[in-house]
C-alpha atoms as a PDB file:
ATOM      1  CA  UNK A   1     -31.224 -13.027 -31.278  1.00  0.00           C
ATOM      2  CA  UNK A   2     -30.477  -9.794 -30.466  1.00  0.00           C
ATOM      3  CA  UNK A   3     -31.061  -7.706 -27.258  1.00  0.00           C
ATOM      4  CA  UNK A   4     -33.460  -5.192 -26.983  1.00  0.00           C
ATOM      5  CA  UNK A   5     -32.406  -1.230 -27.350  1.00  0.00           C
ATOM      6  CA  UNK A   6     -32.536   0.792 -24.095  1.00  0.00           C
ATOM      7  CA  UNK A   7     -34.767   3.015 -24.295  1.00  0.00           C
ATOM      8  CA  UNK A   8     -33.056   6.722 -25.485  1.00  0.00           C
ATOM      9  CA  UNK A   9     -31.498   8.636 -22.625  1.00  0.00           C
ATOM     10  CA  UNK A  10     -30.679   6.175 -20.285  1.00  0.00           C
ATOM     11  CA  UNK A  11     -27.659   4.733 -19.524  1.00  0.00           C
ATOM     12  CA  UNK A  12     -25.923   1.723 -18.465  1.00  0.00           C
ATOM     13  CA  UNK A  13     -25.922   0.970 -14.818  1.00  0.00           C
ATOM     14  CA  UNK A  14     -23.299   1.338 -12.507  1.00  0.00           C
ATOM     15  CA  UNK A  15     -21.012  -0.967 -11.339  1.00  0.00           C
ATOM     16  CA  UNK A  16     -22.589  -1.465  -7.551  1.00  0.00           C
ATOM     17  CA  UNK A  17     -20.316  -0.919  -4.504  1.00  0.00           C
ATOM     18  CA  UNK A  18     -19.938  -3.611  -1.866  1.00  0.00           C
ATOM     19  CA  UNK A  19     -22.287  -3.723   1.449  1.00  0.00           C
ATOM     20  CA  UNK A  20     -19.256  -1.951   2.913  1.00  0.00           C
ATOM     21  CA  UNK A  21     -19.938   0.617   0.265  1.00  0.00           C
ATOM     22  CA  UNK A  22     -16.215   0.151  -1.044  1.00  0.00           C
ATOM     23  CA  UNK A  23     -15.273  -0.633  -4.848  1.00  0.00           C
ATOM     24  CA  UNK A  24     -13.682  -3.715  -4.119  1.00  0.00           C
ATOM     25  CA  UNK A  25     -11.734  -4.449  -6.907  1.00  0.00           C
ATOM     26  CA  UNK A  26     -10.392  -1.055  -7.300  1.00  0.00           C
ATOM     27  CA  UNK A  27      -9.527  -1.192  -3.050  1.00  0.00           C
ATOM     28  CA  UNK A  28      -7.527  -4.284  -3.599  1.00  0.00           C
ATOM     29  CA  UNK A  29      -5.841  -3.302  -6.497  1.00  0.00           C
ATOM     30  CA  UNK A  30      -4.688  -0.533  -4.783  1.00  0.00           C
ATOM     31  CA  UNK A  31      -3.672  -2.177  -1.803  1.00  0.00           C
ATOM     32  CA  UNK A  32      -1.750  -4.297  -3.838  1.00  0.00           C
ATOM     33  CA  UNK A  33       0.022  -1.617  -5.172  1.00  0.00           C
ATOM     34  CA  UNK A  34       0.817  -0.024  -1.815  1.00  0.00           C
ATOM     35  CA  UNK A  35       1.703  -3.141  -0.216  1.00  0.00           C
ATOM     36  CA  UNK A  36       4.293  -3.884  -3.443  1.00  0.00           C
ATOM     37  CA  UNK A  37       5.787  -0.481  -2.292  1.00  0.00           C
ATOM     38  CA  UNK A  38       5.862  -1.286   0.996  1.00  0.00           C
ATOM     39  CA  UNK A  39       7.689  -4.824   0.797  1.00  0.00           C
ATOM     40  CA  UNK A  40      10.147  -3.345  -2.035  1.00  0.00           C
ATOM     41  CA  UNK A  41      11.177  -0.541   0.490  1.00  0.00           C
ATOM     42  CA  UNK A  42      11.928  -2.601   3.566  1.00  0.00           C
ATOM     43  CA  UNK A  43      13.683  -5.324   1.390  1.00  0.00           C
ATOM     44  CA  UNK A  44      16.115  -2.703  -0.120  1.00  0.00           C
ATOM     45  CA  UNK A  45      19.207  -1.380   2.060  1.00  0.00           C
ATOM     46  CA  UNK A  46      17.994  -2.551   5.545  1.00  0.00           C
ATOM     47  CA  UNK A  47      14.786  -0.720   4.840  1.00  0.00           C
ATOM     48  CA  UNK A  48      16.121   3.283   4.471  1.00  0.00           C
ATOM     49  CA  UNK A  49      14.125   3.759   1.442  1.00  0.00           C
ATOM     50  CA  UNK A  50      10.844   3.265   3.686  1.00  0.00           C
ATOM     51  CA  UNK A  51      11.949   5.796   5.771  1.00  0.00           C
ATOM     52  CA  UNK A  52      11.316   8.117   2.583  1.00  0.00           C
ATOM     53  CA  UNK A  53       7.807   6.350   1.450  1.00  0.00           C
ATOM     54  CA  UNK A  54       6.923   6.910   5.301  1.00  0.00           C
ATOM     55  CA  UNK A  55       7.901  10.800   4.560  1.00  0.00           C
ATOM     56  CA  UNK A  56       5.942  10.873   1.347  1.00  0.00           C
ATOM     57  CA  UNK A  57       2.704   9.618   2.854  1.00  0.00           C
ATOM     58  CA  UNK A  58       2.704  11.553   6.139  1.00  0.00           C
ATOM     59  CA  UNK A  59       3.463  14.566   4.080  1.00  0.00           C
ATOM     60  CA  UNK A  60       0.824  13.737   1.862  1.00  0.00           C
ATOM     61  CA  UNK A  61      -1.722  12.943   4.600  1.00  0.00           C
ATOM     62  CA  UNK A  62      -0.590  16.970   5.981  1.00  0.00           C
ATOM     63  CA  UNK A  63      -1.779  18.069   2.720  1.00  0.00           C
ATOM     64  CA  UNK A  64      -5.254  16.036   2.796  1.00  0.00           C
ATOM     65  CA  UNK A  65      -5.559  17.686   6.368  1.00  0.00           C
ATOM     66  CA  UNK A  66      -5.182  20.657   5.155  1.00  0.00           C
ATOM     67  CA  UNK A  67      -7.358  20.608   2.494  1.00  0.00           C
ATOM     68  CA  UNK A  68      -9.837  19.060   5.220  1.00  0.00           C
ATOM     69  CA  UNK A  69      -9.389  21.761   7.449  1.00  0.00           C
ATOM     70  CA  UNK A  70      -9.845  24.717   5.114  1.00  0.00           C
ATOM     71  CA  UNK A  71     -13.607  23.254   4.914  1.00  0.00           C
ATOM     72  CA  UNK A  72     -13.901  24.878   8.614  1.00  0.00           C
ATOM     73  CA  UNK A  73     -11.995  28.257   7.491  1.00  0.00           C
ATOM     74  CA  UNK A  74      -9.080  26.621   9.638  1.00  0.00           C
ATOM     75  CA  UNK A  75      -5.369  27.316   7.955  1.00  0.00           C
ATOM     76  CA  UNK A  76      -3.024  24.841   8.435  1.00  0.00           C
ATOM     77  CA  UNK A  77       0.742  25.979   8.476  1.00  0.00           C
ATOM     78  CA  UNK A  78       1.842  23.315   5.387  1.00  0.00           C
ATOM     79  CA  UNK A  79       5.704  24.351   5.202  1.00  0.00           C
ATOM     80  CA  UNK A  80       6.718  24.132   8.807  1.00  0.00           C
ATOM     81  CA  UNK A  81       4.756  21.291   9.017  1.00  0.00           C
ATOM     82  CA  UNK A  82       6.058  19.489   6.489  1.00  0.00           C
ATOM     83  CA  UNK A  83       9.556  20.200   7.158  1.00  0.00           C
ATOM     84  CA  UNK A  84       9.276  18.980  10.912  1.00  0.00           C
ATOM     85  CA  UNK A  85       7.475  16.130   9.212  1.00  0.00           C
ATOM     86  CA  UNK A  86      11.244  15.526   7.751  1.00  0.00           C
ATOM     87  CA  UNK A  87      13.017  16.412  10.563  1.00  0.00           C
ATOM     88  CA  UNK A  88      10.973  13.460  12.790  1.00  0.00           C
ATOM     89  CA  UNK A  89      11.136  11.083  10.774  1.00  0.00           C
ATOM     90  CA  UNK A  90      14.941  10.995   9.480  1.00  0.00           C
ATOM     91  CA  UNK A  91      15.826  12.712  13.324  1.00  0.00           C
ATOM     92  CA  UNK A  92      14.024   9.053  14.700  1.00  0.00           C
ATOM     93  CA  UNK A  93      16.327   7.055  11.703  1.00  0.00           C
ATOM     94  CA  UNK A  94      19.325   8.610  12.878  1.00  0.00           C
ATOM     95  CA  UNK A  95      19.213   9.241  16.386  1.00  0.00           C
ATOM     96  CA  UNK A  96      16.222   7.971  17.652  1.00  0.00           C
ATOM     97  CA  UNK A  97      13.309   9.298  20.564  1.00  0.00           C
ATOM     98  CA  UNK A  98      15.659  12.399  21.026  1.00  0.00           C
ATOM     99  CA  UNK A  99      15.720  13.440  17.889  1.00  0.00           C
ATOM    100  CA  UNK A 100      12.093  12.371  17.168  1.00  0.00           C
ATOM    101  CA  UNK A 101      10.966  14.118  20.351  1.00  0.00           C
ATOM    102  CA  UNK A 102      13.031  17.324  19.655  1.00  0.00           C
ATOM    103  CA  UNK A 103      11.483  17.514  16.230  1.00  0.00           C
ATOM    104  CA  UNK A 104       8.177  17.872  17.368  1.00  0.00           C
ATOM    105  CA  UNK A 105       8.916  20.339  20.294  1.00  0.00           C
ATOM    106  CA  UNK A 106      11.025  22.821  17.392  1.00  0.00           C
ATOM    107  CA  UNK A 107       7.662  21.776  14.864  1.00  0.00           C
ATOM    108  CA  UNK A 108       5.286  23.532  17.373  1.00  0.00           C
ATOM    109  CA  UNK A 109       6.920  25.897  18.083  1.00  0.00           C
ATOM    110  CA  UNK A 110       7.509  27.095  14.247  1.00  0.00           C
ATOM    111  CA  UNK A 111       4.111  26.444  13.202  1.00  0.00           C
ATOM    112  CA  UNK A 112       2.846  28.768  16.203  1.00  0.00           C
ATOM    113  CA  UNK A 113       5.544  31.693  14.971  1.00  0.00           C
ATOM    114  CA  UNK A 114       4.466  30.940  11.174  1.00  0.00           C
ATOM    115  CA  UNK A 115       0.944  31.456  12.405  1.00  0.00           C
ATOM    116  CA  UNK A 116       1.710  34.805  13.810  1.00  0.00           C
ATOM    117  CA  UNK A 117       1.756  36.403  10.614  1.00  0.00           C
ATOM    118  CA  UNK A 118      -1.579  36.536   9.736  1.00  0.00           C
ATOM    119  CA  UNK A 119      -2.585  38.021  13.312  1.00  0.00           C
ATOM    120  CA  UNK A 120      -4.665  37.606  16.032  1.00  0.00           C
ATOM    121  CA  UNK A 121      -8.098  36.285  14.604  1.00  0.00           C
ATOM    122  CA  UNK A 122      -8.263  32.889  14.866  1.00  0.00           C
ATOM    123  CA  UNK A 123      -4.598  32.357  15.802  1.00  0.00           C
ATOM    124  CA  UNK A 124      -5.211  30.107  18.814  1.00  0.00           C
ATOM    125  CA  UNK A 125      -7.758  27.841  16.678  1.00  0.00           C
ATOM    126  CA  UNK A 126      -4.992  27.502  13.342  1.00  0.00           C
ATOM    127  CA  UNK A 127      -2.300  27.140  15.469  1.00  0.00           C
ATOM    128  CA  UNK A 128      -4.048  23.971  17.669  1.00  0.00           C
ATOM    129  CA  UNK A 129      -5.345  22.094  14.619  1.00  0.00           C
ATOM    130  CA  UNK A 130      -1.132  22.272  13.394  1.00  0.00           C
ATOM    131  CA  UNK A 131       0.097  21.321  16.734  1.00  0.00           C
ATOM    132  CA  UNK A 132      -2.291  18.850  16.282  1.00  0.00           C
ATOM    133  CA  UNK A 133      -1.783  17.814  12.954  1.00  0.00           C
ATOM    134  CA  UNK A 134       2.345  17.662  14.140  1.00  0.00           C
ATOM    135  CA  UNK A 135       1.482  14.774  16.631  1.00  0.00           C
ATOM    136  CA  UNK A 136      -1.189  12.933  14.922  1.00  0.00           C
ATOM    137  CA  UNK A 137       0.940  12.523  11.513  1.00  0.00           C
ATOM    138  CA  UNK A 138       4.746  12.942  11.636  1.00  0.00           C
ATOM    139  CA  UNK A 139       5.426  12.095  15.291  1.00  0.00           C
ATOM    140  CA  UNK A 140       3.320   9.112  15.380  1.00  0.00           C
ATOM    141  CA  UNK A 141       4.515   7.963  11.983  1.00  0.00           C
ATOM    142  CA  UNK A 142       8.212   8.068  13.918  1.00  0.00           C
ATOM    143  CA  UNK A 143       7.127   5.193  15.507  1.00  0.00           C
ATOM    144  CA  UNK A 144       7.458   3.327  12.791  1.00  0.00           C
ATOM    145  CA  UNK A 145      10.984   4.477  11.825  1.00  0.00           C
ATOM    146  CA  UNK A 146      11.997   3.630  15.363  1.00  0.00           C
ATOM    147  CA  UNK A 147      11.322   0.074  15.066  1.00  0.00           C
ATOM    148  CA  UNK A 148      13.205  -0.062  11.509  1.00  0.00           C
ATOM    149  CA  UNK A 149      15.831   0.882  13.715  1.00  0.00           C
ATOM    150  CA  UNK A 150      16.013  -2.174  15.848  1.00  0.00           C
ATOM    151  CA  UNK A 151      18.427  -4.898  14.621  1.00  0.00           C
ATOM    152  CA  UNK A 152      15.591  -6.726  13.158  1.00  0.00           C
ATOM    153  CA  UNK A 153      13.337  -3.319  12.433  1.00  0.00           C
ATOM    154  CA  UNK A 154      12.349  -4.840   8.800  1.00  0.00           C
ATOM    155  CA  UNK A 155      10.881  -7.589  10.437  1.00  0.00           C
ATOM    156  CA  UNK A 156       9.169  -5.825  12.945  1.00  0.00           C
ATOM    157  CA  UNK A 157       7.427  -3.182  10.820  1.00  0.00           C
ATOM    158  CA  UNK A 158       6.248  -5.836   8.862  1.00  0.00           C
ATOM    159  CA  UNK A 159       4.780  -6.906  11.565  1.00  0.00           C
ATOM    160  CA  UNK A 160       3.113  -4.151  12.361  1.00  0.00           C
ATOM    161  CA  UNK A 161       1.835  -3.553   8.980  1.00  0.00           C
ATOM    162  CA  UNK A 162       0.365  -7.645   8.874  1.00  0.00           C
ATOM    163  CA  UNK A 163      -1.178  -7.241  12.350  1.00  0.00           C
ATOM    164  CA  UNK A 164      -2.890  -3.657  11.611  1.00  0.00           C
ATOM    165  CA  UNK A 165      -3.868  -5.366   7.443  1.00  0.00           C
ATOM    166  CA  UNK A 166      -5.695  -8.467   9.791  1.00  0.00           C
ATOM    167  CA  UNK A 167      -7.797  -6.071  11.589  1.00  0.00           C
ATOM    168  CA  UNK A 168      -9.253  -3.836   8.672  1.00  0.00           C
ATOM    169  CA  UNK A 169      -9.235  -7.600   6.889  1.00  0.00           C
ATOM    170  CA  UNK A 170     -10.919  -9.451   9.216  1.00  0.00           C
ATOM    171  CA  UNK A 171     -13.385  -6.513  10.450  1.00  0.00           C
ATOM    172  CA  UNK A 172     -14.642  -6.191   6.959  1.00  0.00           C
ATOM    173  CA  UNK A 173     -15.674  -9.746   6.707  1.00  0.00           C
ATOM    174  CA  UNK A 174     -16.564 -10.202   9.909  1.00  0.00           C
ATOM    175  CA  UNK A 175     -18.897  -7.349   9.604  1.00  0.00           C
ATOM    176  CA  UNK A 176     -20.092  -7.784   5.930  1.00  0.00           C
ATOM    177  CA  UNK A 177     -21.118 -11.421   6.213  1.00  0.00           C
ATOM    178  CA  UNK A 178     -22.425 -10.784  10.437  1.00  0.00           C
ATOM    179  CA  UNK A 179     -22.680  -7.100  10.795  1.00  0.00           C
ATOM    180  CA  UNK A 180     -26.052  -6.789  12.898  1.00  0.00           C
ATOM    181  CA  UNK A 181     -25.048  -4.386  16.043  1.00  0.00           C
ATOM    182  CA  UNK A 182     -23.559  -1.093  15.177  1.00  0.00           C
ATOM    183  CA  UNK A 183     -20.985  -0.219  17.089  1.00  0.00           C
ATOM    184  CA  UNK A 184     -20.957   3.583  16.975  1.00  0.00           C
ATOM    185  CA  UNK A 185     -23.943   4.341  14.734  1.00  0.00           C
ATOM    186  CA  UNK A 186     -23.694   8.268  14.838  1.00  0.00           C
ATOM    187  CA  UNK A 187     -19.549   8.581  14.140  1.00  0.00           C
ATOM    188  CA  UNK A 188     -19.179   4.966  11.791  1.00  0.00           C
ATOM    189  CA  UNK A 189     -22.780   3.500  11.206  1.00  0.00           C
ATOM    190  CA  UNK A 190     -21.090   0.324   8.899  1.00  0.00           C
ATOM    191  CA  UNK A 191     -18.977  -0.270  11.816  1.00  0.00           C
ATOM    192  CA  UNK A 192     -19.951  -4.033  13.778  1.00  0.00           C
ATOM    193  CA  UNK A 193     -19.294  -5.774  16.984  1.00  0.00           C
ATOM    194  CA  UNK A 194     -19.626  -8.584  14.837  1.00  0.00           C
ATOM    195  CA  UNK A 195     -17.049  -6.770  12.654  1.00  0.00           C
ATOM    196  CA  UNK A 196     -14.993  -5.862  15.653  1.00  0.00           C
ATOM    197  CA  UNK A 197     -15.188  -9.380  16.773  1.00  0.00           C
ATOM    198  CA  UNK A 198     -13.490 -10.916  13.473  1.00  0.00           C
ATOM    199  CA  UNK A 199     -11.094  -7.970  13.490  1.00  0.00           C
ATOM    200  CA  UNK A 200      -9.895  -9.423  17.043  1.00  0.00           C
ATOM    201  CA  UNK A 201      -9.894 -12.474  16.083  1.00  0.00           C
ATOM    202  CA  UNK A 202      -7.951 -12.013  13.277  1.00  0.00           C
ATOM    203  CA  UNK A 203      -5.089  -9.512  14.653  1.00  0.00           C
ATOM    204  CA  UNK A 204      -4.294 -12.347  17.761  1.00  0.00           C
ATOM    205  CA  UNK A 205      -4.136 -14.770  15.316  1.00  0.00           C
ATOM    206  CA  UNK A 206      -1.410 -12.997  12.852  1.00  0.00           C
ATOM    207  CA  UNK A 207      -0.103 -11.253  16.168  1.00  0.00           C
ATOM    208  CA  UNK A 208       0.826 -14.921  17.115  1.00  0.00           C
ATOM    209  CA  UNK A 209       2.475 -16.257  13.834  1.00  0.00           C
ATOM    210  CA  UNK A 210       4.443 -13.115  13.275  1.00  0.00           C
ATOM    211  CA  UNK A 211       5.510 -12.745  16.687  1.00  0.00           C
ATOM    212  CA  UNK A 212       6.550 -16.775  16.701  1.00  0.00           C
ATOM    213  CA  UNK A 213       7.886 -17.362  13.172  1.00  0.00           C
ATOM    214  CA  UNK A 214       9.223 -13.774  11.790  1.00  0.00           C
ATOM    215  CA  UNK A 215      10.422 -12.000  15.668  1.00  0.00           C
ATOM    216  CA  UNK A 216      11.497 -15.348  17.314  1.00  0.00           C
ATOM    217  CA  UNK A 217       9.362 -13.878  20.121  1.00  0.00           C
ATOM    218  CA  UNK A 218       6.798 -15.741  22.586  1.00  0.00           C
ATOM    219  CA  UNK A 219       3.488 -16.443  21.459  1.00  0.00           C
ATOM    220  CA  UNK A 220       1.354 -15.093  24.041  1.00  0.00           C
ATOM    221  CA  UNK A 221       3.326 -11.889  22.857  1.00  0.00           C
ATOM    222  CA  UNK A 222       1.805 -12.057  19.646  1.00  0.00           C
ATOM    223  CA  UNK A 223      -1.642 -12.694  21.011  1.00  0.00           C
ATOM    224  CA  UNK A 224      -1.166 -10.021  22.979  1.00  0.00           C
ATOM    225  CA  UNK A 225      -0.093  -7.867  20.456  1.00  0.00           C
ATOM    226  CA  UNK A 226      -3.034  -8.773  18.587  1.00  0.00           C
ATOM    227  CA  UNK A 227      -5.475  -8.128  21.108  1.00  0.00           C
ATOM    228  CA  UNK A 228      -4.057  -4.491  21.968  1.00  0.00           C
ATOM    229  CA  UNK A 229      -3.867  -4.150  17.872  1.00  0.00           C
ATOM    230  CA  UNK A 230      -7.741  -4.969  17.222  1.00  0.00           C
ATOM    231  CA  UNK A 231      -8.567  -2.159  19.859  1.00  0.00           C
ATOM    232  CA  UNK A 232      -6.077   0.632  18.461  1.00  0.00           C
ATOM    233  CA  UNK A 233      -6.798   0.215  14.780  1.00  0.00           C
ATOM    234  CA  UNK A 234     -10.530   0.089  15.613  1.00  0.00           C
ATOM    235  CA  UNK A 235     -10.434   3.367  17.582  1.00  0.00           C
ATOM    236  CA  UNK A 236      -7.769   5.221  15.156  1.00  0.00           C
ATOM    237  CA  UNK A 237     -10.584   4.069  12.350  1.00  0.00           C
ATOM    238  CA  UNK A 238     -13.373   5.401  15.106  1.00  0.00           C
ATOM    239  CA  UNK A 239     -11.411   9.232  15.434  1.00  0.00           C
ATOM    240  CA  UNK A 240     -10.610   9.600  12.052  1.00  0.00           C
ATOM    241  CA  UNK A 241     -14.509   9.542  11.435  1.00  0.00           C
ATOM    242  CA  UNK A 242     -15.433  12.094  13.491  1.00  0.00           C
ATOM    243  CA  UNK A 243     -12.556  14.419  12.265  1.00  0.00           C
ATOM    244  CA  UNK A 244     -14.680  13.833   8.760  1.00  0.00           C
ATOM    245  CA  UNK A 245     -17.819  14.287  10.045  1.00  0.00           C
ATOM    246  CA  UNK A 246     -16.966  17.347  11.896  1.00  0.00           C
ATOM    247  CA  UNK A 247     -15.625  18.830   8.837  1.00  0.00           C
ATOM    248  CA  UNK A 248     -18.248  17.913   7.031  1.00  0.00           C
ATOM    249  CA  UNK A 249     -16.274  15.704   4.021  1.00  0.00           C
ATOM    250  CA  UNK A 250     -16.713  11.920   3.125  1.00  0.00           C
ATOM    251  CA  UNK A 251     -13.174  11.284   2.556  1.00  0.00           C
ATOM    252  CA  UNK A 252     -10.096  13.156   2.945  1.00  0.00           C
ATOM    253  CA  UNK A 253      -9.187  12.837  -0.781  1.00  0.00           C
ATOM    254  CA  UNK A 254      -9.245  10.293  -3.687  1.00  0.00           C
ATOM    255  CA  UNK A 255      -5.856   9.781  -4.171  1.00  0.00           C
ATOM    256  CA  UNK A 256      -6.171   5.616  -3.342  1.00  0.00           C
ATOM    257  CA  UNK A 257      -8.864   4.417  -5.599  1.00  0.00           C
ATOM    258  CA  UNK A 258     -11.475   2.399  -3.577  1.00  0.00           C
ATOM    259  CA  UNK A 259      -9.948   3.447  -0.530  1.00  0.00           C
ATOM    260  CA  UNK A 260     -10.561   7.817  -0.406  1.00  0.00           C
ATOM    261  CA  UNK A 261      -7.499   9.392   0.357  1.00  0.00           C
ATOM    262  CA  UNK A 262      -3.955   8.647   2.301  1.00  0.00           C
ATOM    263  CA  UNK A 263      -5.492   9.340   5.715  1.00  0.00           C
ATOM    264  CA  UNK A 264      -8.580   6.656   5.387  1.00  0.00           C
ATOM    265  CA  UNK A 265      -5.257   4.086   5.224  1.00  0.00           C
ATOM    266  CA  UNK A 266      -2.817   5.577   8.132  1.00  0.00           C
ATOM    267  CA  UNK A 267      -5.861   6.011  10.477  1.00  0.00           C
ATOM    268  CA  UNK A 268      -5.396   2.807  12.136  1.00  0.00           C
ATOM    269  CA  UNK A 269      -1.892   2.246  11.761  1.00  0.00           C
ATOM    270  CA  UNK A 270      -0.936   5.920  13.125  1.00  0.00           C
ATOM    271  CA  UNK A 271      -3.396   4.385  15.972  1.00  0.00           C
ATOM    272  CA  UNK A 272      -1.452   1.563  16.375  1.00  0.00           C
ATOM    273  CA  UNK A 273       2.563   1.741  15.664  1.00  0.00           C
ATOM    274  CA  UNK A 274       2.995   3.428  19.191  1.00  0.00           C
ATOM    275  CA  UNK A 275       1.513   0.734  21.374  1.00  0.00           C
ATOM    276  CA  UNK A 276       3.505  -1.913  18.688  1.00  0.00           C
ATOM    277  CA  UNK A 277       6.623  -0.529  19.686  1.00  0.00           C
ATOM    278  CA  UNK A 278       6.149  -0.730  23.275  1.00  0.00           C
ATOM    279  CA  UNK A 279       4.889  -3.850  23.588  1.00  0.00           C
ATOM    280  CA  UNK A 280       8.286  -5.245  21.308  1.00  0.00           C
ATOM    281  CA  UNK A 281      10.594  -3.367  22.539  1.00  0.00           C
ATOM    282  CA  UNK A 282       9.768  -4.335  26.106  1.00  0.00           C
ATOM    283  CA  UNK A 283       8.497  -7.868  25.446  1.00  0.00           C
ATOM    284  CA  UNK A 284      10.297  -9.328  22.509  1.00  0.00           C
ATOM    285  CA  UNK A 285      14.629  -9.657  22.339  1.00  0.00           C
ATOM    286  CA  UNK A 286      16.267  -7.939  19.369  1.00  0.00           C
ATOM    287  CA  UNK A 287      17.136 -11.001  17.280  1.00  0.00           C
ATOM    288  CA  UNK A 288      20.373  -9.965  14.701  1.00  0.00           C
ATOM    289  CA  UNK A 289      19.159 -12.887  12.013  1.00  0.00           C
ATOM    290  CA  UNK A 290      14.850 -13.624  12.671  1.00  0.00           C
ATOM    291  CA  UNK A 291      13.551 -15.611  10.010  1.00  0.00           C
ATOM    292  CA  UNK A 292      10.554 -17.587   9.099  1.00  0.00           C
END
């Protein structure tokens, strides 16, 4: 028996988008792929190559900002910034917070002078947003680098990286399934305490395995971690939303299928690396051979 025509002019229906409003299987397919990238990098010559990815995708997030920005008539200074974008991150590989540091001072100061040549008119409003863009991308993203450098560095960016994945995980099933209180209904309106709740739940609990089994580290570390994790990748995920709604744009790009651009992924871990490293290198002993 066969099925009955559609009527002329219509179409098929679209594939509908999760209650998150996400294409899921195109968000985990690409999160597969990033994650592949991610775990070939670090497993490759004591993780140098993910030094470059890391340079790729902050430069690439500079360029999404600067496409953002131009939706405000604000001009971004792309080649300085990109270039102190290198300098931090391979200055942090090599040298460490000096370097990393030094980078950013020399980066503001070149994107101010690189400003200067279109004049005065809106020269303290272009120049901000790249000082701004300098700290938010490349010098957080040295964070990262710096605990590569560590002895055990592969193991603690992957650490990092699980503990960040748990809360996005976890607060998207949390808040799918139990999602009933916004939390910030004017900046994120899809955004729970009942999500926020399973994100926290979720970063302590893969805060305390990777702490215990891949760091050698305490547990309460871990939960700790976790805790401080759920809060940072929640708020990083909280200020990247406004910077969209204040430009006026749903996503910064659609470079990541399912996901919008390269900045809707490093929102919470730029948020979070910082506070990561702290906490480790004060709380948890360099160990020359961690394992599972």
């Amino acid at each position: 028996m066969t099925s009955p025509e559609r009527p002329a002019g219509t179409s098929s229906p679209a594939p509908k988008a999760s209650r998150a409003g996400r294409d899921l299987p195109a968000a985990v397919a690409s999160a597969v792929v990033l994650l592949a990238a991610v775990a070939v990098c670090l497993a490759t010559l004591d993780g140098f190559p993910f030094v470059f990815l890391a340079v790729a995708a902050v430069c690439l997030g500079i360029w999404e900002l600067r496409r953002a920005f131009a939706h405000r008539g604000i001009v971004l200074a792309l080649e300085p910034l990109v270039a102190g974008a290198v300098a931090m991150l391979f200055g942090a590989w090599y040298g460490g917070a000096p370097p990393l540091a030094t980078a950013l001072a020399v980066t503001a100061l070149a994107v101010m002078l690189w400003r200067l040549r279109a004049g005065v008119d809106g020269f303290v409003r272009d120049a901000t947003a790249g000082i701004f863009t300098a700290v938010y991308l490349p010098f957080l993203a040295g964070f990262v680098v710096l605990l590569l450098r560590a002895d055990d560095g592969v193991w603690r960016v992957l650490t990092f990286i699980l503990v960040t994945i748990a809360s996005d995980i976890g607060g998207y099933a949390a808040g799918v399934r139990f999602g009933r209180h916004p939390m910030s209904p004017v900046i994120s309106p899809k955004k729970s305490w009942e999500g926020f709740a399973g994100s926290a739940v979720s970063c302590m609990i893969v805060g305390w395995l990777s702490v215990d089994h891949l760091l050698d580290g305490d547990w309460w570390v871990g939960v700790v971690l976790g805790a401080v994790a759920a809060v940072t990748a929640t708020l990083g995920d909280l200020c990247e939303s406004v910077i969209k709604r204040d430009l006026g744009i749903k996503d910064m790009s659609q470079v990541v299928p399912g996901h919008g651009g390269i900045m809707d992924r490093l929102d919470s871990l730029l948020a979070t690396v910082a506070p990561t490293w702290l906490l480790l290198f004060y709380l948890v002993e360099v160990s020359p051979s961690p394992g599972i």
